[in-house]
PDB file of N, CA and C in Angstrom:
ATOM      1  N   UNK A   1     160.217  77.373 163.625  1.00  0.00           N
ATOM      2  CA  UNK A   1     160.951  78.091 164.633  1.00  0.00           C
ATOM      3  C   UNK A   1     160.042  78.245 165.850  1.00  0.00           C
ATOM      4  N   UNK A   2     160.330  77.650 166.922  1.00  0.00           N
ATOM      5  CA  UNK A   2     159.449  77.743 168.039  1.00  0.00           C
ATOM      6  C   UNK A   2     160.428  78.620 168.897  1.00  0.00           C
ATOM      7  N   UNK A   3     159.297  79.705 169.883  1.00  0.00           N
ATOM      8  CA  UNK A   3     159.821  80.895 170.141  1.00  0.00           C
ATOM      9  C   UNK A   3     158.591  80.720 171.825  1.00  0.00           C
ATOM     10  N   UNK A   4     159.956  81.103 173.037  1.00  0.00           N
ATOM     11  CA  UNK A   4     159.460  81.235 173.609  1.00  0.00           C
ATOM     12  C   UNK A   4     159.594  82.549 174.837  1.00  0.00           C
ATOM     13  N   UNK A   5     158.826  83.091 175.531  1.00  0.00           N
ATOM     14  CA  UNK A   5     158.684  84.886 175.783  1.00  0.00           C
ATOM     15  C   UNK A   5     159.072  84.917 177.150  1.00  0.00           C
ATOM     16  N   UNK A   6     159.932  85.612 177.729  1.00  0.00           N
ATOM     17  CA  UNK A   6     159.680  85.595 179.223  1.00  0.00           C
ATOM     18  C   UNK A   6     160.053  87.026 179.587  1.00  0.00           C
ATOM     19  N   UNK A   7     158.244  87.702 179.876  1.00  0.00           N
ATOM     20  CA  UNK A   7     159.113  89.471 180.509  1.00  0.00           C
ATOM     21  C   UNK A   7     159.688  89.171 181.837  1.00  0.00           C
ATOM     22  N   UNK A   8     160.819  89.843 182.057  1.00  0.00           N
ATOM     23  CA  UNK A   8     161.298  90.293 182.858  1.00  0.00           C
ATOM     24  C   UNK A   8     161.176  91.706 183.940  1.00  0.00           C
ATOM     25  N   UNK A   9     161.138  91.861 185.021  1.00  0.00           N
ATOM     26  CA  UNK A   9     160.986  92.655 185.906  1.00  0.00           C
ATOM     27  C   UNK A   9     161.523  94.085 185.483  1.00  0.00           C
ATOM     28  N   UNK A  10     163.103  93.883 184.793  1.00  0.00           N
ATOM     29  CA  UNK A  10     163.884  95.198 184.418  1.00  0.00           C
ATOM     30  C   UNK A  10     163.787  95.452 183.178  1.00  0.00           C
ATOM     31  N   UNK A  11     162.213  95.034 182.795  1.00  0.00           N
ATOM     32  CA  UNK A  11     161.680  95.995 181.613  1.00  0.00           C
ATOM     33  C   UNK A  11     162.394  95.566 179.864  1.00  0.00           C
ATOM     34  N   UNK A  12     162.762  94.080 180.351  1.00  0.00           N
ATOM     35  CA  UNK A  12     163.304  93.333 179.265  1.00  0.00           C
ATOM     36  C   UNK A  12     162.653  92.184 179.095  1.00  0.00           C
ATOM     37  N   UNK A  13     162.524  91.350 177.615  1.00  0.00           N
ATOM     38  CA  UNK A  13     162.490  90.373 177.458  1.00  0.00           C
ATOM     39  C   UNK A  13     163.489  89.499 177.085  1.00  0.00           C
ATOM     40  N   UNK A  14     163.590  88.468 177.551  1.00  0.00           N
ATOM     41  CA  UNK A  14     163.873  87.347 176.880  1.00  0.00           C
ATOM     42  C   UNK A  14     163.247  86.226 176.681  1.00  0.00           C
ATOM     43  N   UNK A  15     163.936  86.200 175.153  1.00  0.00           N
ATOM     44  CA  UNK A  15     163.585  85.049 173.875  1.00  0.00           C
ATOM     45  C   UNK A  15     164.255  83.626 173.911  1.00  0.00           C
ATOM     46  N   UNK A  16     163.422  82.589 173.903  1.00  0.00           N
ATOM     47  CA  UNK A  16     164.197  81.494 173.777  1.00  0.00           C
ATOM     48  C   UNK A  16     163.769  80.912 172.331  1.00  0.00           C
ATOM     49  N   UNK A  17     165.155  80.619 171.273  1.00  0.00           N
ATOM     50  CA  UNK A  17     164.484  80.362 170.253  1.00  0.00           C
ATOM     51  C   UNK A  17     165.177  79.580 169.655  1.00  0.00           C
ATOM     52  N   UNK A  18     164.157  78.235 169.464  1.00  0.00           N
ATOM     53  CA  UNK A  18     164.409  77.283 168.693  1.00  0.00           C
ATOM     54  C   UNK A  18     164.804  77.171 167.322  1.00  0.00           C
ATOM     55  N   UNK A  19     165.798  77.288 166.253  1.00  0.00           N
ATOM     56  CA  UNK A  19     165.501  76.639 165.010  1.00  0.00           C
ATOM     57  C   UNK A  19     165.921  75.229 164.879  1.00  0.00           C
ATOM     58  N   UNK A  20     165.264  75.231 163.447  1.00  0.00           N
ATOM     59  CA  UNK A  20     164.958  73.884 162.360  1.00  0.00           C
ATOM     60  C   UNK A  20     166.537  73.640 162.405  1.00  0.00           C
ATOM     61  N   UNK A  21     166.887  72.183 162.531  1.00  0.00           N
ATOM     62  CA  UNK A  21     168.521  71.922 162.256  1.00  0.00           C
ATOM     63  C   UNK A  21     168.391  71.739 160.612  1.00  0.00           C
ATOM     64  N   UNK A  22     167.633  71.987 160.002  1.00  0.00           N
ATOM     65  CA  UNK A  22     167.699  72.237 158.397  1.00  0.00           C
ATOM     66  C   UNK A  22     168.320  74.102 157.870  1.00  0.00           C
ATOM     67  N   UNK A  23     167.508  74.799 158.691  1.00  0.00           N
ATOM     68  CA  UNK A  23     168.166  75.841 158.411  1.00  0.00           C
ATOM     69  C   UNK A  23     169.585  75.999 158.889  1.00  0.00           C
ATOM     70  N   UNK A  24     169.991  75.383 159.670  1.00  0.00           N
ATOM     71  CA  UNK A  24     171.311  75.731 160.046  1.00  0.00           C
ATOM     72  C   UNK A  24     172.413  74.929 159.492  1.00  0.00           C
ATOM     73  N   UNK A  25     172.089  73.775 159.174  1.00  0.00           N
ATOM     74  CA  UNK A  25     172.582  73.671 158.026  1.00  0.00           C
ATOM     75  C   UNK A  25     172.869  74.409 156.750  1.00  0.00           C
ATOM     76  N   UNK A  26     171.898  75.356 156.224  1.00  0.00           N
ATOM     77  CA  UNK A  26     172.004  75.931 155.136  1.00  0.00           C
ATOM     78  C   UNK A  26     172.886  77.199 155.365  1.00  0.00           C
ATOM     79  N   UNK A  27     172.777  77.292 156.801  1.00  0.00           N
ATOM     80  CA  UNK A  27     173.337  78.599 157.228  1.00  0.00           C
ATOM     81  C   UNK A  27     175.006  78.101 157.093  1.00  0.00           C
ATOM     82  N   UNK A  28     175.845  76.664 157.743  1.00  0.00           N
ATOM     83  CA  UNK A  28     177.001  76.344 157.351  1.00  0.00           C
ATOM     84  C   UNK A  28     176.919  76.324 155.935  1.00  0.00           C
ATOM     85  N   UNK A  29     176.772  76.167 155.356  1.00  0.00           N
ATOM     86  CA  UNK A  29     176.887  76.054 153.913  1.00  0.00           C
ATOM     87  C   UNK A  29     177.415  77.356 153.437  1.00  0.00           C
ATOM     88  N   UNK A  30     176.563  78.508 153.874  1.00  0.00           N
ATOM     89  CA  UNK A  30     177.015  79.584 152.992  1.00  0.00           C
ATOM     90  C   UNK A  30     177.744  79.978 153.981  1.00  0.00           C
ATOM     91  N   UNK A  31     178.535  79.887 155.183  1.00  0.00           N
ATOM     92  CA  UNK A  31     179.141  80.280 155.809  1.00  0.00           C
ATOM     93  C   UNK A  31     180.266  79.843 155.144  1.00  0.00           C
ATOM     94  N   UNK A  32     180.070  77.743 155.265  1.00  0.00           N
ATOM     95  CA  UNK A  32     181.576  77.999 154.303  1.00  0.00           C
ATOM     96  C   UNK A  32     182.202  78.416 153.009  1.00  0.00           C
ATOM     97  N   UNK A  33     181.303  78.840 152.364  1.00  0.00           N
ATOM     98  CA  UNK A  33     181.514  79.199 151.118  1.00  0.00           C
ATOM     99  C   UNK A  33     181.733  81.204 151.212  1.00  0.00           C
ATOM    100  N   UNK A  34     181.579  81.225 152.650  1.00  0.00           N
ATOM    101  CA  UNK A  34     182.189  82.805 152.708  1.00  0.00           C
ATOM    102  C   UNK A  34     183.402  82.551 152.589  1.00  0.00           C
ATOM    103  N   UNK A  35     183.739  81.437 153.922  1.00  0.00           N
ATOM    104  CA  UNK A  35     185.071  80.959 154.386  1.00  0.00           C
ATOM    105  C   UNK A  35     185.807  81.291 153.003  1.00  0.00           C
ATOM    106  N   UNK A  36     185.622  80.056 152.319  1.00  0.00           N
ATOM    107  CA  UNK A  36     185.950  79.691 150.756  1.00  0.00           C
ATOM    108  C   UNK A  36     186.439  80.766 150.173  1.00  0.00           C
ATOM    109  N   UNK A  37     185.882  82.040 150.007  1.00  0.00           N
ATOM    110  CA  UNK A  37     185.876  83.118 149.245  1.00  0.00           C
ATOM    111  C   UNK A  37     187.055  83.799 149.860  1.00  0.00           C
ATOM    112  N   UNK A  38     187.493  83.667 150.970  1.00  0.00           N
ATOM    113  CA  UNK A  38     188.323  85.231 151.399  1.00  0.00           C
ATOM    114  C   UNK A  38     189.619  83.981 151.902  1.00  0.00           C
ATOM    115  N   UNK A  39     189.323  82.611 151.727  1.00  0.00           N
ATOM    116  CA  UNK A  39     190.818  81.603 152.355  1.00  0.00           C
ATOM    117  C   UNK A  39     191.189  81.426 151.610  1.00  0.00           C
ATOM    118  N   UNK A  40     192.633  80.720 151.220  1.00  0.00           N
ATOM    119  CA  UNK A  40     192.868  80.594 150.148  1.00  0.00           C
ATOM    120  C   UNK A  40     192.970  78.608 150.552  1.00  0.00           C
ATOM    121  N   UNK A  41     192.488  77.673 149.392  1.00  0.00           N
ATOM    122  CA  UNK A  41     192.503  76.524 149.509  1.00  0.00           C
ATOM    123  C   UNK A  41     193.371  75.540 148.284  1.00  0.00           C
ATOM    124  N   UNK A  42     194.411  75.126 148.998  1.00  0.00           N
ATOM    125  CA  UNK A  42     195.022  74.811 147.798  1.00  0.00           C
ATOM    126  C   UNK A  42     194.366  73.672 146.278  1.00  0.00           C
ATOM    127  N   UNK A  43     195.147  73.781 145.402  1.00  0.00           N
ATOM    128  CA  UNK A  43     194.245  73.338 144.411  1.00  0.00           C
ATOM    129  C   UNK A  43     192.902  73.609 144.168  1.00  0.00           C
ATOM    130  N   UNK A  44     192.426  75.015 144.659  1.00  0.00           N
ATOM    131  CA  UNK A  44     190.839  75.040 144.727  1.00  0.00           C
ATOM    132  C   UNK A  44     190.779  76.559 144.060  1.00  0.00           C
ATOM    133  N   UNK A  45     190.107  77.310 143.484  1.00  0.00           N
ATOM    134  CA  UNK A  45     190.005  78.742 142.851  1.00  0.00           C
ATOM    135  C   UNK A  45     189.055  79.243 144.182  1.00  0.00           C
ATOM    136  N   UNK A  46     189.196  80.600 144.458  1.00  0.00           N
ATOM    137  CA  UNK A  46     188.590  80.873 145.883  1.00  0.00           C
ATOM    138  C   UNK A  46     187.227  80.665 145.412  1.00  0.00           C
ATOM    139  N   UNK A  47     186.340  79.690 146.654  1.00  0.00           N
ATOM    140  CA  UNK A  47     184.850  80.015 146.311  1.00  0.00           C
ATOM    141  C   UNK A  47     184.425  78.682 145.898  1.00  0.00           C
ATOM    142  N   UNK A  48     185.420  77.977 144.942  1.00  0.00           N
ATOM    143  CA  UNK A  48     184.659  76.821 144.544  1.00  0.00           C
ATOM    144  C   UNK A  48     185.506  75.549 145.436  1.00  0.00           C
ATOM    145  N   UNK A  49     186.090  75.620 146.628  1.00  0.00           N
ATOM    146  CA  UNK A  49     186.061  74.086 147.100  1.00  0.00           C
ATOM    147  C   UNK A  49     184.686  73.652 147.572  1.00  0.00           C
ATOM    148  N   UNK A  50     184.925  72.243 147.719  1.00  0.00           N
ATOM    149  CA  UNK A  50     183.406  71.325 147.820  1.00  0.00           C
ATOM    150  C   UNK A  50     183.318  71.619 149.904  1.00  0.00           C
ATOM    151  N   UNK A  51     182.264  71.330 150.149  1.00  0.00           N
ATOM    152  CA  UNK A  51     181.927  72.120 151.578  1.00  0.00           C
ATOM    153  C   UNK A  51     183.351  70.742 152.150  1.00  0.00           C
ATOM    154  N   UNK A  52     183.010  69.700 151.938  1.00  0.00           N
ATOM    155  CA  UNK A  52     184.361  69.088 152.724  1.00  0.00           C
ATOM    156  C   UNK A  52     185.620  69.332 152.780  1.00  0.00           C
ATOM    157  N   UNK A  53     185.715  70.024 152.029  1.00  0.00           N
ATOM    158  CA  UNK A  53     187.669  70.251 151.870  1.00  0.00           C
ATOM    159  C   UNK A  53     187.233  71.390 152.722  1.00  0.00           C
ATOM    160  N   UNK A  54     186.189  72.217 152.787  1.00  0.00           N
ATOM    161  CA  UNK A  54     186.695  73.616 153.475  1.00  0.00           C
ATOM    162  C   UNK A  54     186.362  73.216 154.942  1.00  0.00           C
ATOM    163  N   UNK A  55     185.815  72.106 155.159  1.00  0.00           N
ATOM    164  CA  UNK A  55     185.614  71.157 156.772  1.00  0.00           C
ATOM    165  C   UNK A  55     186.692  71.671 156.848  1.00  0.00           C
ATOM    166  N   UNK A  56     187.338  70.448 156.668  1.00  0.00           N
ATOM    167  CA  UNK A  56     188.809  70.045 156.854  1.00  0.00           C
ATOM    168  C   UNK A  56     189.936  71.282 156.763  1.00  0.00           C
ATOM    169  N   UNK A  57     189.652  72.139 155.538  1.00  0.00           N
ATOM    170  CA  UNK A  57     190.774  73.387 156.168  1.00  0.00           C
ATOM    171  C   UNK A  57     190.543  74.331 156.816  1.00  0.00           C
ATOM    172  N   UNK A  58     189.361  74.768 157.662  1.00  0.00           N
ATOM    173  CA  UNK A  58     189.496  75.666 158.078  1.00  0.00           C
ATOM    174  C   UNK A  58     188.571  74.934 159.680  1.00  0.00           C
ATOM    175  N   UNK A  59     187.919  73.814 159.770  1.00  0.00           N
ATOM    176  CA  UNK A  59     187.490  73.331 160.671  1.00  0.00           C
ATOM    177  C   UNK A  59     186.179  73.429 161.274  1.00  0.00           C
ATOM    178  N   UNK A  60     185.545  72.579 161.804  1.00  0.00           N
ATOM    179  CA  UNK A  60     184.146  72.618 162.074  1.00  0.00           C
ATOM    180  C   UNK A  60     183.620  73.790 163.152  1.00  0.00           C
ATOM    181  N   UNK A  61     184.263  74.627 163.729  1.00  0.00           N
ATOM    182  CA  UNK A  61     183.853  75.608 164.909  1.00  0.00           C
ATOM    183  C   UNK A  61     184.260  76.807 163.952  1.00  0.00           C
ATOM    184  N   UNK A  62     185.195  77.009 162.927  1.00  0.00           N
ATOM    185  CA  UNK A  62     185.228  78.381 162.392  1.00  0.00           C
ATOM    186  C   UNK A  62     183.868  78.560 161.514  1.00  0.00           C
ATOM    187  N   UNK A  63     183.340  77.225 160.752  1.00  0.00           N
ATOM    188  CA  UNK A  63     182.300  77.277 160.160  1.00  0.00           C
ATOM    189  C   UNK A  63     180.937  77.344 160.830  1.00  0.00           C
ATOM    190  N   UNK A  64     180.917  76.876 161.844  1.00  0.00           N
ATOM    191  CA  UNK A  64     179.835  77.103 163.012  1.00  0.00           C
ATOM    192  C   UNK A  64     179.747  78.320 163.286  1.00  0.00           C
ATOM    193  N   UNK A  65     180.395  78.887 163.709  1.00  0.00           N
ATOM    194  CA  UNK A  65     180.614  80.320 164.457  1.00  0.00           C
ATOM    195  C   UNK A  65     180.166  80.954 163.245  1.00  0.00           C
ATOM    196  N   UNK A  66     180.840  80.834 162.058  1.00  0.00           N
ATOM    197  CA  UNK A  66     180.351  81.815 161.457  1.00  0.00           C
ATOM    198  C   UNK A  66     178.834  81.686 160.846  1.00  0.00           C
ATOM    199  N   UNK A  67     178.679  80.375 160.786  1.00  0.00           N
ATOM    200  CA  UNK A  67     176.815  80.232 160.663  1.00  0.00           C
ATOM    201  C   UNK A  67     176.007  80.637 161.255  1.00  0.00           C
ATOM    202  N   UNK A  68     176.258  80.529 162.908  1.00  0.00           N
ATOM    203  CA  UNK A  68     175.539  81.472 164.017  1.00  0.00           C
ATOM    204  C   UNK A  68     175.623  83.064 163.739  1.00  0.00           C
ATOM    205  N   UNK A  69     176.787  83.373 163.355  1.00  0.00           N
ATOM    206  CA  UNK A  69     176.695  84.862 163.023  1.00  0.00           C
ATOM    207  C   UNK A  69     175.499  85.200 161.905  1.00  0.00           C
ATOM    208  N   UNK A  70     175.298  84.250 160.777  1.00  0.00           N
ATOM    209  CA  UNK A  70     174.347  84.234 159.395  1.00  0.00           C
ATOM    210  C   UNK A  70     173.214  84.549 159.930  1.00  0.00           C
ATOM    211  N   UNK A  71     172.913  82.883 160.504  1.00  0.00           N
ATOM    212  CA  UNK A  71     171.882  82.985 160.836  1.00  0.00           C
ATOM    213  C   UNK A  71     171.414  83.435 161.911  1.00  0.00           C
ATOM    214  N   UNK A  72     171.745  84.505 162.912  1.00  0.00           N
ATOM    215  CA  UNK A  72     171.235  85.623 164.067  1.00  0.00           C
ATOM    216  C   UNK A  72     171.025  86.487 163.346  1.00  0.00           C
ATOM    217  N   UNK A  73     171.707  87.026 162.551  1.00  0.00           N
ATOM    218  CA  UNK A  73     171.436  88.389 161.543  1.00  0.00           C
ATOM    219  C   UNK A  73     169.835  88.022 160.847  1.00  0.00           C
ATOM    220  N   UNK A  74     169.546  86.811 160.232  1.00  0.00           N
ATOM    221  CA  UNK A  74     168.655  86.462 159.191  1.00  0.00           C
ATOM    222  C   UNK A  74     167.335  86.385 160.039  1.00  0.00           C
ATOM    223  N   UNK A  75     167.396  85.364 161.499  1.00  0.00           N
ATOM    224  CA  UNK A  75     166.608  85.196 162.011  1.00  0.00           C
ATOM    225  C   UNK A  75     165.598  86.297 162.945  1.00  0.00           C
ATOM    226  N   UNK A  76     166.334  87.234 163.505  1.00  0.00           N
ATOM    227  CA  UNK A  76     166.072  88.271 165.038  1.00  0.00           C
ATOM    228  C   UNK A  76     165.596  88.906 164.439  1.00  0.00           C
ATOM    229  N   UNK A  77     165.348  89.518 163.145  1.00  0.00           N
ATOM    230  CA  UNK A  77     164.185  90.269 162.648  1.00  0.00           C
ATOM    231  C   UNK A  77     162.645  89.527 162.587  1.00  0.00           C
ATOM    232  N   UNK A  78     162.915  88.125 161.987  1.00  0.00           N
ATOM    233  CA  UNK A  78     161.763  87.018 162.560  1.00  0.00           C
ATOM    234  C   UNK A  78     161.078  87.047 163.668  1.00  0.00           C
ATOM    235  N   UNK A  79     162.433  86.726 164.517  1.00  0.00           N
ATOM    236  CA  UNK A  79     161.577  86.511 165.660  1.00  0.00           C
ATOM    237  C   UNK A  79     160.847  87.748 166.560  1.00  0.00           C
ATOM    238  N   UNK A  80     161.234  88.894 166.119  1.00  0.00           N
ATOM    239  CA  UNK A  80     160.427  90.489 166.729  1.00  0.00           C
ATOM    240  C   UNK A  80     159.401  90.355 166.319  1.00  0.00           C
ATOM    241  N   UNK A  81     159.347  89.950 164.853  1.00  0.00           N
ATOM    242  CA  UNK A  81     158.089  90.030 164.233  1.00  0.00           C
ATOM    243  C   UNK A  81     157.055  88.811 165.161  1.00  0.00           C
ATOM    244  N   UNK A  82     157.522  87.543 164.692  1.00  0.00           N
ATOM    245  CA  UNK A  82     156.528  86.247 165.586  1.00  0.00           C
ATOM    246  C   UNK A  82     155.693  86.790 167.089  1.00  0.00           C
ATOM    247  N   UNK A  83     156.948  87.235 167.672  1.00  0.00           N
ATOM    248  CA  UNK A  83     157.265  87.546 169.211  1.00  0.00           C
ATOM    249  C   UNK A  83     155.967  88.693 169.619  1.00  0.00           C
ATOM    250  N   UNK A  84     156.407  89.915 168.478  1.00  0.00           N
ATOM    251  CA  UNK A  84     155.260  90.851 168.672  1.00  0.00           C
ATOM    252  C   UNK A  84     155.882  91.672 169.770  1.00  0.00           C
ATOM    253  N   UNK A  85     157.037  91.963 169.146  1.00  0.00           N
ATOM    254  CA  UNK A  85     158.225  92.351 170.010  1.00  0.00           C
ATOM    255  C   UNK A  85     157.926  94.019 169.435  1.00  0.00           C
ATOM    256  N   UNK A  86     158.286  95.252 170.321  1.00  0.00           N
ATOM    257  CA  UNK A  86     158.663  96.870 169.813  1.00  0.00           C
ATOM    258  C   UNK A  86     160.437  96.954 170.610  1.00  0.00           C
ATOM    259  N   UNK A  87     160.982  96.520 170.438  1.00  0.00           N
ATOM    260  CA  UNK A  87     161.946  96.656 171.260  1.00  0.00           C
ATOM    261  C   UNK A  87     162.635  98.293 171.187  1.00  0.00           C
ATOM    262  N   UNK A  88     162.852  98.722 172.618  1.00  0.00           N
ATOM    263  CA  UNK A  88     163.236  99.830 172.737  1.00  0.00           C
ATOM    264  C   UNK A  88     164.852 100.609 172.159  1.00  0.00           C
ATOM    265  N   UNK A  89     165.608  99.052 172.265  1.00  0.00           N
ATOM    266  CA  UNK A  89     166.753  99.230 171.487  1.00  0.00           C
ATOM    267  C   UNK A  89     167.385  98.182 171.096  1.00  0.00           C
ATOM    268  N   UNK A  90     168.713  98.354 170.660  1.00  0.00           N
ATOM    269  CA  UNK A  90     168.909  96.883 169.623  1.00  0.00           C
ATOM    270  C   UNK A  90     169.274  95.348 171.050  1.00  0.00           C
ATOM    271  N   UNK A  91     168.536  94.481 170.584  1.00  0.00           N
ATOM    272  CA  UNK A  91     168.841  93.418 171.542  1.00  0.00           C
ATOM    273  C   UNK A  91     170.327  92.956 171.227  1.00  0.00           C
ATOM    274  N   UNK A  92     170.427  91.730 171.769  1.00  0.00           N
ATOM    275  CA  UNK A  92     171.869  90.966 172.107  1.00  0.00           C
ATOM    276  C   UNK A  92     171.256  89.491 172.175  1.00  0.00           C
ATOM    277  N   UNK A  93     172.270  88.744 171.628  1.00  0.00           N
ATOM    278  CA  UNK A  93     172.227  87.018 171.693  1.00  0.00           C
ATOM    279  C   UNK A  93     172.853  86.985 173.070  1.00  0.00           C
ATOM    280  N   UNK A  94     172.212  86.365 174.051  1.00  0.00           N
ATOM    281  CA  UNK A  94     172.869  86.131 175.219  1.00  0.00           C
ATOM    282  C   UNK A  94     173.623  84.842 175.602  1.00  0.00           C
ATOM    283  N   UNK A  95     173.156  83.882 174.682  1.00  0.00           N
ATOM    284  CA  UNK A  95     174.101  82.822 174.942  1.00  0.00           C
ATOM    285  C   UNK A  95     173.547  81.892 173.939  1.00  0.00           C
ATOM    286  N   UNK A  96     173.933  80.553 173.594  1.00  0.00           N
ATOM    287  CA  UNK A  96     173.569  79.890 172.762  1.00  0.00           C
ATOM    288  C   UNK A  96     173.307  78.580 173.905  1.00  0.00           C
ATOM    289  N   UNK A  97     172.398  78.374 173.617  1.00  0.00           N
ATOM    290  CA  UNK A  97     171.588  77.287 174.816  1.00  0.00           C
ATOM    291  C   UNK A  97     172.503  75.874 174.094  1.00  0.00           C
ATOM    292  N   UNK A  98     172.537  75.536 173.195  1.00  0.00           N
ATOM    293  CA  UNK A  98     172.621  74.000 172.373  1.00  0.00           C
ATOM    294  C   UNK A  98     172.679  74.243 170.728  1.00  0.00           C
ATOM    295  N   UNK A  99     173.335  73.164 170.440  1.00  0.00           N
ATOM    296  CA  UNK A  99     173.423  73.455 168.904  1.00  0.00           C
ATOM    297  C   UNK A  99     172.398  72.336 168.330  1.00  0.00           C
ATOM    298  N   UNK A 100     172.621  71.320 168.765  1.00  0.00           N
ATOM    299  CA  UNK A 100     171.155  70.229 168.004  1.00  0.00           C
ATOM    300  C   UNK A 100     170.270  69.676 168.679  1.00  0.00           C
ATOM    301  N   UNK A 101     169.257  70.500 168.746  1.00  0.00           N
ATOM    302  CA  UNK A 101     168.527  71.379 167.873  1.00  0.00           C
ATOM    303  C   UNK A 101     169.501  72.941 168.332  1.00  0.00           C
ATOM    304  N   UNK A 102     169.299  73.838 167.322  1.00  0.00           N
ATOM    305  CA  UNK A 102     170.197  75.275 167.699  1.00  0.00           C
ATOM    306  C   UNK A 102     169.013  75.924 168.517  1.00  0.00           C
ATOM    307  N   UNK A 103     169.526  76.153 169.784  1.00  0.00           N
ATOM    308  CA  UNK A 103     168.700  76.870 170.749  1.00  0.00           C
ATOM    309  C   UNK A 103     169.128  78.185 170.922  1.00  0.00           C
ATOM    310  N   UNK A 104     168.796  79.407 170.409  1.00  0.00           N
ATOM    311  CA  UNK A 104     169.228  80.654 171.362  1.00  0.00           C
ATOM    312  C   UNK A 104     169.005  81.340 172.346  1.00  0.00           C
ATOM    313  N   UNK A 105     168.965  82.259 172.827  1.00  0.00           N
ATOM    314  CA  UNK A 105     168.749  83.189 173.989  1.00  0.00           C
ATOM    315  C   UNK A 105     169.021  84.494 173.363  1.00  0.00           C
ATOM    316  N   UNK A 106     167.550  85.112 173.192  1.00  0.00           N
ATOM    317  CA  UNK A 106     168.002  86.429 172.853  1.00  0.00           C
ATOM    318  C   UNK A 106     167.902  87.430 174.156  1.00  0.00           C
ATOM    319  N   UNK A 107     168.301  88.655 174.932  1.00  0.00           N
ATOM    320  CA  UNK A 107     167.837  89.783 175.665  1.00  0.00           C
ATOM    321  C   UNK A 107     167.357  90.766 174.725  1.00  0.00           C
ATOM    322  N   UNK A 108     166.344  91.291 174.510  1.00  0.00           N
ATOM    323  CA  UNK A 108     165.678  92.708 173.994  1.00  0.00           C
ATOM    324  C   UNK A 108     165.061  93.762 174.829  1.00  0.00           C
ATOM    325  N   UNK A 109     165.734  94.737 175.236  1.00  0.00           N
ATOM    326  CA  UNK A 109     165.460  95.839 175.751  1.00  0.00           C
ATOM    327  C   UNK A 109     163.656  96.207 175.347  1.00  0.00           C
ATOM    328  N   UNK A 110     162.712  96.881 176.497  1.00  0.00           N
ATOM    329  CA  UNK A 110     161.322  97.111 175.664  1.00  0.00           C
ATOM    330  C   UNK A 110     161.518  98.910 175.956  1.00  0.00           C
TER     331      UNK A 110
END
């Protein structure tokens, strides 16, 4: 995870942060297998379709989206730590730069 710092004037930072397209992969995975759990897929018991059928029924941006949600939760404690971050209050994903490689943008209040 390469992580990069830029203070800002109004007493904020922002984070630019690279991950591994391996983790985010792993992050669709269990995203779709949330999917899986709460959709219903025909011929499938909730939970156990194979990650392709749940491609295909529920589509490649519902499973994205919800991987970015995974993995921001999993990662932004990481990166405070790497960063050497005290942040004054809870930050915000400000935008998503690119998906391959997954680039973010965090803002953190100091």
């Amino acid at each position: 995870m390469n992580i990069e710092k830029n203070i800002r004037d109004d007493h904020q930072v922002e984070l630019t942060v690279e991950v591994e397209t391996e983790r985010m992969e792993a992050a669709k995975r269990r995203a779709a297998r949330k999917l899986a759990e709460r959709g219903k897929i025909p011929g499938f018991r909730p939970g156990k379709a194979p990650y392709e059928m749940i491609k295909r029924h529920f589509g490649e941006e519902a499973i994205a989206e919800q991987a970015i949600d995974l993995l921001v939760d999993e990662i932004y404690p990481e990166v405070l730590k790497q960063a050497e971050i005290e942040p004054g209050a809870a930050g915000a994903l400000e935008k998503i730069e690119s998906m391959d490689p997954p680039k973010f943008i965090f803002r953190v209040p100091l």
